[in-house]
N, C-alpha and C. Protein backbone atom coordinates (compact mmCIF):
# COMPACT_ATOMS: atom_id res chain seq x y z
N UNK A 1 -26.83 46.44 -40.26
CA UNK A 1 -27.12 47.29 -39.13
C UNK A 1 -26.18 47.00 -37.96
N UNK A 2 -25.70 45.74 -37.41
CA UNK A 2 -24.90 45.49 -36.40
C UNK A 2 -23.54 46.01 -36.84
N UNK A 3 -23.45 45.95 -38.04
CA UNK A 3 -21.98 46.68 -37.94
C UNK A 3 -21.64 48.40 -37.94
N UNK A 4 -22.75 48.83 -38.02
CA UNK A 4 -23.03 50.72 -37.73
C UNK A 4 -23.07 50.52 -36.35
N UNK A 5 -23.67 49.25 -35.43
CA UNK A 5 -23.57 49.87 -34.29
C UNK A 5 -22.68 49.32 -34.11
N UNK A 6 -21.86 48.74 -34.16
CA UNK A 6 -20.32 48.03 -33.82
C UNK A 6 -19.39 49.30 -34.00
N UNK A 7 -19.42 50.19 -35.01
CA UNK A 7 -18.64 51.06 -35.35
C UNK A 7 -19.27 52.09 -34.67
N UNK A 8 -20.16 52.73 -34.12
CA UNK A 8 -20.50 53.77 -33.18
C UNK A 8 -19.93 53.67 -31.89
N UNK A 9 -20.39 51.68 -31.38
CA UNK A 9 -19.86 51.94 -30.40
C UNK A 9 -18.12 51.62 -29.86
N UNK A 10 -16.97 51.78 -30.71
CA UNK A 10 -15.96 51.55 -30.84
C UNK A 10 -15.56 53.24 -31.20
N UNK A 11 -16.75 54.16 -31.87
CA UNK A 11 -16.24 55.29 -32.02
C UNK A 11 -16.55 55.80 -31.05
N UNK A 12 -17.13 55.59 -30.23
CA UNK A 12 -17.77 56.05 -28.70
C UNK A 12 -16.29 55.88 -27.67
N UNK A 13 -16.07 54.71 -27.21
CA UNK A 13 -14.35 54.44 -26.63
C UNK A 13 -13.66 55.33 -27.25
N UNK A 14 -13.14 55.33 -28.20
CA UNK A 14 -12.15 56.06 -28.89
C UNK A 14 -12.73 57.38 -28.57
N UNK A 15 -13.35 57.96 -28.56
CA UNK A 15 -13.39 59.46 -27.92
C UNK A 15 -13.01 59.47 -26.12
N UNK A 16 -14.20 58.57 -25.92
CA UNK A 16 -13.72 57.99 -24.03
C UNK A 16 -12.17 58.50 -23.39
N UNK A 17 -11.23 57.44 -24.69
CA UNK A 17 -9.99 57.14 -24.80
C UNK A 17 -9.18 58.45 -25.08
N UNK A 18 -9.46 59.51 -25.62
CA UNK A 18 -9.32 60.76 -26.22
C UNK A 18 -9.47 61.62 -24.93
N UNK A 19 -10.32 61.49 -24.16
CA UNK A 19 -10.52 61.87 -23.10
C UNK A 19 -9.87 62.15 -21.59
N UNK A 20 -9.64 60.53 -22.08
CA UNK A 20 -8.85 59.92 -20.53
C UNK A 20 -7.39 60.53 -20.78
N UNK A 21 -7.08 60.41 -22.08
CA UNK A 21 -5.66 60.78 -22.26
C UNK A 21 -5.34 62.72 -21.91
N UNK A 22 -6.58 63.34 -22.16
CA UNK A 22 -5.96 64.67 -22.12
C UNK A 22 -6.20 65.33 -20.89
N UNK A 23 -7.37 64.12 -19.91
CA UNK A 23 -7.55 64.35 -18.37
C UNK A 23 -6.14 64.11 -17.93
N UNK A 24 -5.51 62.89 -18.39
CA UNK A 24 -4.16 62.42 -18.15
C UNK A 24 -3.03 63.66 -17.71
N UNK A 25 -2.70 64.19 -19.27
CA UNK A 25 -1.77 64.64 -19.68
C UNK A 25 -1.93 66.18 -19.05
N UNK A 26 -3.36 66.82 -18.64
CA UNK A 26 -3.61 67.94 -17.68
C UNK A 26 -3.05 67.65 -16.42
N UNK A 27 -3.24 66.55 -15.95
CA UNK A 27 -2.17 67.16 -14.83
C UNK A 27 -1.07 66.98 -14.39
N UNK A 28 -0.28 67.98 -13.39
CA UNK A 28 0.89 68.24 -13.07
C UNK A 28 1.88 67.19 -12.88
N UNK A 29 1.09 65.61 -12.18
CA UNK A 29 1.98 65.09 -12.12
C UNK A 29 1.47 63.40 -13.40
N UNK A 30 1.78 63.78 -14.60
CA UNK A 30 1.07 62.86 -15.33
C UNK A 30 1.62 61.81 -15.50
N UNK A 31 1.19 60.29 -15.41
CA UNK A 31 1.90 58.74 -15.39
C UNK A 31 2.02 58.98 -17.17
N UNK A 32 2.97 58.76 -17.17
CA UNK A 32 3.49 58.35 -18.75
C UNK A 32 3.48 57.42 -18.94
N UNK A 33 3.46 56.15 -18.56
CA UNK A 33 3.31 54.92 -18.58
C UNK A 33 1.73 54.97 -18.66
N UNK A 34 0.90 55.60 -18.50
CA UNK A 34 -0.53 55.75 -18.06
C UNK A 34 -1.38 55.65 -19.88
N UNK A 35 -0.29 56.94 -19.84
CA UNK A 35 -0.77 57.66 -20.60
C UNK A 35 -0.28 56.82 -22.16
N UNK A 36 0.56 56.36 -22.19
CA UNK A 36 1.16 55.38 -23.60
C UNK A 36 0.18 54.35 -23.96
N UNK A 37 0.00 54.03 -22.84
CA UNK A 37 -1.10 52.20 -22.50
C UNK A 37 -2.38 53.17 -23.22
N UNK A 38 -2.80 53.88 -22.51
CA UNK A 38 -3.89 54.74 -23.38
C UNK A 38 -4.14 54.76 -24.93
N UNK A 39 -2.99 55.38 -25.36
CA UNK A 39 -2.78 55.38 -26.74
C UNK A 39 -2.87 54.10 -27.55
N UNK A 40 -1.98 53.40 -26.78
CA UNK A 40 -2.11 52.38 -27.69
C UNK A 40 -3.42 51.71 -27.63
N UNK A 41 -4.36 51.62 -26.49
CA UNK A 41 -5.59 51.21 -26.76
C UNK A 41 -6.51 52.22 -27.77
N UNK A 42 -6.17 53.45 -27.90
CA UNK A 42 -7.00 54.23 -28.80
C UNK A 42 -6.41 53.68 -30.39
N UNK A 43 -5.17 53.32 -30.44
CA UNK A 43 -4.48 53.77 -31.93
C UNK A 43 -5.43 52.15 -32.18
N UNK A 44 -5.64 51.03 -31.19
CA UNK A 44 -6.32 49.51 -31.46
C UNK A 44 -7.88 49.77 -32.23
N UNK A 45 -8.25 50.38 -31.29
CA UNK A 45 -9.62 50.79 -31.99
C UNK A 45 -9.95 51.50 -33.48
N UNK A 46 -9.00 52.46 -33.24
CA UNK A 46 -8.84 53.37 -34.70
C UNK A 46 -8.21 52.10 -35.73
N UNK A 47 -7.44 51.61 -35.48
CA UNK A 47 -6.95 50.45 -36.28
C UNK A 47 -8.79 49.63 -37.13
N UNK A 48 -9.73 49.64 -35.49
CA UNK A 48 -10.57 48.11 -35.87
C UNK A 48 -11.59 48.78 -36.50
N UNK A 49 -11.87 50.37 -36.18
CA UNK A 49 -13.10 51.14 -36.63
C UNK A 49 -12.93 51.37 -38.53
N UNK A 50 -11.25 51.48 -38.64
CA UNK A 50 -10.46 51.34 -39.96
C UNK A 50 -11.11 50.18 -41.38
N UNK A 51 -11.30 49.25 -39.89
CA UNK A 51 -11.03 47.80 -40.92
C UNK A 51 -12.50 47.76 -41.33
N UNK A 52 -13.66 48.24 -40.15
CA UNK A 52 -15.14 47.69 -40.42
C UNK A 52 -15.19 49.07 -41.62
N UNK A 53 -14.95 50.13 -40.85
CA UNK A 53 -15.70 51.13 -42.53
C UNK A 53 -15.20 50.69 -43.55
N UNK A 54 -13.82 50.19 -43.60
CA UNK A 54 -13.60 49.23 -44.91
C UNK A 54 -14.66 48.14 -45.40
N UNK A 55 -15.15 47.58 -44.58
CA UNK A 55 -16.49 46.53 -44.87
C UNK A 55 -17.79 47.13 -45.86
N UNK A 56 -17.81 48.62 -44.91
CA UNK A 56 -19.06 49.24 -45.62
C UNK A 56 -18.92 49.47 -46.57
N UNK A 57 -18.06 49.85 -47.40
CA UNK A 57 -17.55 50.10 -49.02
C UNK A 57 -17.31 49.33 -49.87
């Protein structure tokens, strides 16, 4: 059970993260530097959410 909620709430950020990036990238004057750091914290998660559904199988 702790690891369904480990993986909900890591799939929860990763949308957050999904978020922040396209609030980002809407406007006119968007930090690209902002916006990379973003990613790479989303692509971390997708990486860790990767490894636990690997667990469940």
């Amino acid at each position: 059970m702790a690891l369904d909620a480990r993986i909900r709430e890591l799939g929860n950020r990763h949308q957050n993260l999904e978020r922040k990036i396209e609030e980002e990238i809407s406007h006119p004057a968007a930090d690209d530097l902002m916006i990379k750091e973003l990613k790479r914290q989303k692509l971390r998660l997708k990486e860790q959410l990767e490894s636990l559904r690997g667990q469940l199988h």
